[in-house]
Protein backbone atom coordinates (compact mmCIF):
# COMPACT_ATOMS: atom_id res chain seq x y z
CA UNK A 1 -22.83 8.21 5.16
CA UNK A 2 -21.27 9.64 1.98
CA UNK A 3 -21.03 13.23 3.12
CA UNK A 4 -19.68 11.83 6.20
CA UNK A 5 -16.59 10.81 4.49
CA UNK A 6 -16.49 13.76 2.14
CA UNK A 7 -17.02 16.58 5.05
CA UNK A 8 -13.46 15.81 6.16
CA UNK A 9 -12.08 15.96 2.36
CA UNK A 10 -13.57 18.96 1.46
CA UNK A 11 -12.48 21.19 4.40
CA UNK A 12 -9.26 19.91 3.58
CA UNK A 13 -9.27 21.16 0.02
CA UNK A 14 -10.89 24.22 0.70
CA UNK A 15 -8.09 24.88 3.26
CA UNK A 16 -5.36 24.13 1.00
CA UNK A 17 -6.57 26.94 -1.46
CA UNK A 18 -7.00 29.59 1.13
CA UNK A 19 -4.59 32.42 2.51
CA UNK A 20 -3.62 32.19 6.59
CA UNK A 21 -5.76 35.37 6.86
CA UNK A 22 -8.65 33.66 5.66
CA UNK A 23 -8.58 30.32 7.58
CA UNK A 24 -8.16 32.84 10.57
CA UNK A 25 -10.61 34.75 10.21
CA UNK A 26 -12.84 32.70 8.07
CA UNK A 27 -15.34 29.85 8.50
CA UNK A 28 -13.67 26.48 8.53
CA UNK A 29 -16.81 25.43 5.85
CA UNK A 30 -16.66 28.34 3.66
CA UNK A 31 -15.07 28.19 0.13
CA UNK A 32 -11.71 30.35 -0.23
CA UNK A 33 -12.62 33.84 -1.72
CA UNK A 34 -9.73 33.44 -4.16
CA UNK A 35 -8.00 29.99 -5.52
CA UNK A 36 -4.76 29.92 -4.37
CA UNK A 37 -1.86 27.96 -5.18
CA UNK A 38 0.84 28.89 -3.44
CA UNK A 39 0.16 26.34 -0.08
CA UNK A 40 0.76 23.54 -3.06
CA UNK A 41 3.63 24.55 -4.50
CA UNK A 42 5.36 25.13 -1.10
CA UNK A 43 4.04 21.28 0.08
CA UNK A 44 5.68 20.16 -3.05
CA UNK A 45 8.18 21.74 -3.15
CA UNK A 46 10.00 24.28 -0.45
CA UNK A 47 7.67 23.02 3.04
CA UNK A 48 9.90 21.53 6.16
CA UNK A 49 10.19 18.26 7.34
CA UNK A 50 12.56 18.94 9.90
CA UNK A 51 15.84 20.26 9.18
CA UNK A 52 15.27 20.12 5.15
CA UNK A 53 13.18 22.31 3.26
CA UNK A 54 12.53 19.92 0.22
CA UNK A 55 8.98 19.91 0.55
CA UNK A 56 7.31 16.55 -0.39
CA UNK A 57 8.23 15.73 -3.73
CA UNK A 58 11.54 14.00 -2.80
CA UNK A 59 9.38 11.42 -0.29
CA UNK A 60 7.11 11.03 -2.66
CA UNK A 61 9.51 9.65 -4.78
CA UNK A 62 11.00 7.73 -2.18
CA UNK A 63 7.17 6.26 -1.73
CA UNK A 64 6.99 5.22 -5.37
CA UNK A 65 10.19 3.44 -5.27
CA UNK A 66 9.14 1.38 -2.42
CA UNK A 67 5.70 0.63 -3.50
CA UNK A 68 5.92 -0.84 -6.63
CA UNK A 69 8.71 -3.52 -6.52
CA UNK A 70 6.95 -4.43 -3.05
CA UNK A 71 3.36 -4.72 -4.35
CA UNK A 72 4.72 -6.20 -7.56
CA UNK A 73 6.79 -8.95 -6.21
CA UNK A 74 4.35 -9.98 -3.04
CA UNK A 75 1.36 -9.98 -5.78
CA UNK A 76 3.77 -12.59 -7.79
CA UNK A 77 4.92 -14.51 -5.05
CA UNK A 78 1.96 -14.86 -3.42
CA UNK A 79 0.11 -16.24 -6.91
CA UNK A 80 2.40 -18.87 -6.94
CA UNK A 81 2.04 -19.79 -3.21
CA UNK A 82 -1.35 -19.69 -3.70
CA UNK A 83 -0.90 -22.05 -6.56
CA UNK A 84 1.20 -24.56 -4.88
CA UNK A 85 -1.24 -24.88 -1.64
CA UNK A 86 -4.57 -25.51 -3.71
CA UNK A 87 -3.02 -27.46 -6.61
CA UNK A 88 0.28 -28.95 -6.14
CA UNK A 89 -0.40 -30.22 -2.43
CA UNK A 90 2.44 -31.27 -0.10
CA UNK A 91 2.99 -32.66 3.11
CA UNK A 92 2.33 -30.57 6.27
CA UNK A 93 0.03 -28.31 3.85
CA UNK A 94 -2.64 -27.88 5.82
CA UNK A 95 -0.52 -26.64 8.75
CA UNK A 96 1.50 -24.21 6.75
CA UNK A 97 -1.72 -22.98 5.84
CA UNK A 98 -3.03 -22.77 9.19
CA UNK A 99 0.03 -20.87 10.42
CA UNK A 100 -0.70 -18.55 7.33
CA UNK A 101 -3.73 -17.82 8.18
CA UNK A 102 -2.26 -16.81 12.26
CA UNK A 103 0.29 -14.79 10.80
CA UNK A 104 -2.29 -12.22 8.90
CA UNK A 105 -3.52 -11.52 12.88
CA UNK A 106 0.02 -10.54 13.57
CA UNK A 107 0.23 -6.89 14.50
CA UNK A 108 2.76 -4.36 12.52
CA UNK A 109 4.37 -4.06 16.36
CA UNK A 110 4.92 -8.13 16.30
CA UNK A 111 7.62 -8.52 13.73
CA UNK A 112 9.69 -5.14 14.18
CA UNK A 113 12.17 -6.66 16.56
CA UNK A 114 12.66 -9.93 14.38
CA UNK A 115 12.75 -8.38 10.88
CA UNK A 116 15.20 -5.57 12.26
CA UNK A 117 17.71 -8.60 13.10
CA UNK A 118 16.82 -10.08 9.62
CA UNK A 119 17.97 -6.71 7.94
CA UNK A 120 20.69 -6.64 10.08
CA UNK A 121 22.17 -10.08 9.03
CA UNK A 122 21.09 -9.26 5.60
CA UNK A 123 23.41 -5.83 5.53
CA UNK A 124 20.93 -4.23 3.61
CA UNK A 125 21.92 -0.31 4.27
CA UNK A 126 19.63 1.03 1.33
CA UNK A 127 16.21 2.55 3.12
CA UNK A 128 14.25 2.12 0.01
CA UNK A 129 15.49 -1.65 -0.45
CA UNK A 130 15.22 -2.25 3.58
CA UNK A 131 11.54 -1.24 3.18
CA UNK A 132 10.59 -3.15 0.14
CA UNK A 133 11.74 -6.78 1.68
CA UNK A 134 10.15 -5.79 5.11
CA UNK A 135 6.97 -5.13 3.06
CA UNK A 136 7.08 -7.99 0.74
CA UNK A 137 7.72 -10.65 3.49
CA UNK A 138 5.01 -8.92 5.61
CA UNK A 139 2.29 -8.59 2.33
CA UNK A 140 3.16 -12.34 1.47
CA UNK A 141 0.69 -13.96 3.99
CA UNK A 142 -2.30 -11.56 2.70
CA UNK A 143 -1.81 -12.11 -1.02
CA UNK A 144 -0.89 -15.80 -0.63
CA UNK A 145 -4.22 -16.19 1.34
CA UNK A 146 -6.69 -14.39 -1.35
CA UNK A 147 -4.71 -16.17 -4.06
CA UNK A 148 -5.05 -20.16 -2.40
CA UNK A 149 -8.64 -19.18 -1.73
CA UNK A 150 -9.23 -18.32 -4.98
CA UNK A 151 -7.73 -21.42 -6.47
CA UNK A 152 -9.39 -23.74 -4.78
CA UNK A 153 -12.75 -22.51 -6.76
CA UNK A 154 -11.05 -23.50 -10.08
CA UNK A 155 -11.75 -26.94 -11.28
CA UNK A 156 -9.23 -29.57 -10.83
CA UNK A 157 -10.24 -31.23 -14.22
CA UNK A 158 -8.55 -28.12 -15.56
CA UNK A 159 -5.14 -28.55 -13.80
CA UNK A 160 -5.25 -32.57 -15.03
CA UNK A 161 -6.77 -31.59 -18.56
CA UNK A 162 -3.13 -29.56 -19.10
CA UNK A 163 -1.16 -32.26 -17.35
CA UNK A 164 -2.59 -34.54 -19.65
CA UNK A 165 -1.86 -32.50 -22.26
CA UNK A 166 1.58 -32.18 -21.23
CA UNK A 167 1.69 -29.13 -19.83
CA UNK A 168 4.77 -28.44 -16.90
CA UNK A 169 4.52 -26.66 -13.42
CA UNK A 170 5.23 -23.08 -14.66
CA UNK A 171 3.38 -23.51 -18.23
CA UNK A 172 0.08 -24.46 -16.13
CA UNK A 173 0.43 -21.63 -13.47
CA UNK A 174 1.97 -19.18 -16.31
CA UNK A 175 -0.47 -20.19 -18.95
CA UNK A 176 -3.63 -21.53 -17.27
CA UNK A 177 -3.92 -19.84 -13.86
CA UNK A 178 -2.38 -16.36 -14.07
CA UNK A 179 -4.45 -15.41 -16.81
CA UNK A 180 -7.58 -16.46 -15.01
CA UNK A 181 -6.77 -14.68 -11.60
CA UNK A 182 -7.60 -10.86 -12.55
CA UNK A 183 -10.15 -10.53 -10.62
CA UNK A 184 -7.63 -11.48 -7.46
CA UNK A 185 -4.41 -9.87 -8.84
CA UNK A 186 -6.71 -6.55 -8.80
CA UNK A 187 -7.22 -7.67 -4.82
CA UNK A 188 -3.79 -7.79 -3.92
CA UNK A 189 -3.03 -4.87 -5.98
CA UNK A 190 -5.37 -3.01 -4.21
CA UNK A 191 -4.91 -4.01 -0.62
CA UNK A 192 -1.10 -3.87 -1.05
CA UNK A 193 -0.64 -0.33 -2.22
CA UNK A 194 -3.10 0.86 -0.03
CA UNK A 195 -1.15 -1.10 3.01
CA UNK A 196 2.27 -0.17 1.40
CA UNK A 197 1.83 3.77 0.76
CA UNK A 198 -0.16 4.85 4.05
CA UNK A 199 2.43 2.66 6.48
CA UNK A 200 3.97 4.58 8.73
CA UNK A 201 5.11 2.39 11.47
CA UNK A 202 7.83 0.12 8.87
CA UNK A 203 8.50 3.74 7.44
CA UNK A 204 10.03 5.37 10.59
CA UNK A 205 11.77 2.47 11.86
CA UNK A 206 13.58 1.28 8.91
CA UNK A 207 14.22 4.55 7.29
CA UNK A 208 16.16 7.28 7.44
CA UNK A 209 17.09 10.72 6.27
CA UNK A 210 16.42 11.25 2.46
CA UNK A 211 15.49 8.03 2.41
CA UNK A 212 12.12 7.69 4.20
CA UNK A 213 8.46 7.84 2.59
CA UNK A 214 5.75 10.10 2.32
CA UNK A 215 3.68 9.49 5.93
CA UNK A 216 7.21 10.35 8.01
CA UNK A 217 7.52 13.61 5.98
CA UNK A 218 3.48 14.16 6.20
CA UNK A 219 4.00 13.65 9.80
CA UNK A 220 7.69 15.98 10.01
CA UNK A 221 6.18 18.89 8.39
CA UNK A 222 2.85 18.80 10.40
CA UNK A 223 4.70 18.59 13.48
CA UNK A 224 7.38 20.96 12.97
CA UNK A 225 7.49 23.97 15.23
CA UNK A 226 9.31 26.31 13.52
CA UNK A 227 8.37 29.89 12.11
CA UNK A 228 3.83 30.30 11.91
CA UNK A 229 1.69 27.34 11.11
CA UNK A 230 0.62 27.56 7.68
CA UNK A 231 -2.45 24.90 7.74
CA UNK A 232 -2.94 25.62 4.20
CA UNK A 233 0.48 23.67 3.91
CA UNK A 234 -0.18 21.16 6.09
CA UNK A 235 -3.68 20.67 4.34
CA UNK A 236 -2.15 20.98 0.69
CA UNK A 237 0.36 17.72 1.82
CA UNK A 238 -1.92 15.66 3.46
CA UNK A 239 -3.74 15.42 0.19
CA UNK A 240 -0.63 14.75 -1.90
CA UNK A 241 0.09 11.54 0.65
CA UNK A 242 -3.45 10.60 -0.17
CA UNK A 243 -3.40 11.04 -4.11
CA UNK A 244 -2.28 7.57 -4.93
CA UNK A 245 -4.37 5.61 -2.63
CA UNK A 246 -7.43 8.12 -3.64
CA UNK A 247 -6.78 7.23 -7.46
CA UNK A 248 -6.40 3.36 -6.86
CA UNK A 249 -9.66 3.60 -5.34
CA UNK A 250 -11.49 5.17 -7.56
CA UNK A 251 -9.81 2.99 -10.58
CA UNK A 252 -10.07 -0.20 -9.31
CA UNK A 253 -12.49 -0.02 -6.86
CA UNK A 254 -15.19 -1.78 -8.37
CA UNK A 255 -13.16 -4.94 -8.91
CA UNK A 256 -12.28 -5.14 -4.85
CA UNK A 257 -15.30 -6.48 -3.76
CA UNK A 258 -15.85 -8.58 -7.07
CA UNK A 259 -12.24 -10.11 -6.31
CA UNK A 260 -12.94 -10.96 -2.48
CA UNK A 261 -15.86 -12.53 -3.64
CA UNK A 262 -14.39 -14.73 -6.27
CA UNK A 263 -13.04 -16.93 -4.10
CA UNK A 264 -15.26 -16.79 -1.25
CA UNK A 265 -17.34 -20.14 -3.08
CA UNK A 266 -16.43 -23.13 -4.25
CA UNK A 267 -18.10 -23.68 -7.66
């Protein structure tokens, strides 16, 4: 199962190191003869996405900017809606939970109509800013979920213990429960930037020009026509637009599962 998933990776890299001669007249599992670099530098830097010849670095940017006010603010918000729905309870809870819970079913395809009137009562004309409230409001029912699930497996005695002791609304989530919740923040952290950097669909709608991410340039430069097809390129790119998510991965992967699981029993 392993070299299932690494097959695909590794004819990519080799690819991305090889000359056009070679990948023509080469086996597609074979290692390149010679270590090339120059298919990087020209993904990075000089490769077409259309009309510009920028390369990818520029998106990549644009990516970065996007993902980490999004991932940082849903991760926030959604702690303290988690909070509120497990231990400051309020009427018509349990419903606003319940239509929570519908909303993660929701399709990207569901909500494009709807937010795009939202952004355009908002006047928001910044692509990078457009994108971070469409994926903050869209992230909000995931990490709100794993958060109030979470919650509900910390004792209650703790919550009155601080009340007791005198201890405020923020001071208690601030304090008590934020400090607590690494296992979940790790979660959210996880699933958002994962969600955030490989979207494409919120990415071509509600950006344009410079101002788009990585995927719509990965996809531009793949499917521009224009002059020979250097796979090496295309190969090189593709793994640049998977860097982050690769590295989150490997980082934090072991805390995933461990955070899913945290709240999945109430102890």
């Amino acid at each position: 199962m392993v070299l299932f998933y690494l097959a695909p990776l590794f004819v990519m890299l080799s690819t991305s190191f090889k000359s056009l001669d070679e990948i023509r007249t080469g086996n597609l599992l074979s290692l390149p003869g010679v270590l090339r670099f120059e298919a990087w530098q020209a993904a990075w830097s000089s490769a077409c996405t259309g009309m510009e010849c920028t390369g990818m670095a520029p998106y990549f940017s644009n990516s970065l900017k996007m993902m980490v006010p999004a991932v940082l603010i849903s991760t926030l918000v959604g702690a303290f809606n988690g909070y509120i729905l497990s231990m400051w309870r309020f009427k018509g809870a349990d419903t606003f939970f319940l239509l929570l819970l519908i909303g993660t079913f929701l399709p990207f395809q569901v909500i494009i109509l709807p937010m795009a009137q939202v952004l355009s009562m908002l006047e928001i004309e910044n692509s990078t800013a457009r994108l971070v409230l469409v994926h903050v409001i869209y992230g909000l029912q995931f990490t709100t979920l794993f958060f109030r699930n979470y919650y509900v497996t910390v004792p209650s005695e703790l919550v009155k213990a601080a009340r007791i002791d005198g201890a405020g609304f923020f001071r208690i989530f601030f304090k008590i429960l934020l400090p607590i919740s690494i296992p979940t923040i790790m979660v959210c952290l996880i699933w958002q930037t994962t969600q955030i950097w490989n979207d494409f669909l919120f990415g071509v709608i509600f950006s344009s020009g410079d101002g788009q991410p990585i995927t719509v340039a990965l996809n531009n430069l793949v499917n521009t026509s224009t002059g020979v097809k250097q796979y090496n390129v295309d190969m090189a790119a593709a793994i640049i637009a998977a860097l982050p998510t690769l590295i989150v991965y490997a980082i934090g992967g072991k805390y995933f599962v461990r955070g899913l699981t945290a709240g999945a029993v109430k102890g």
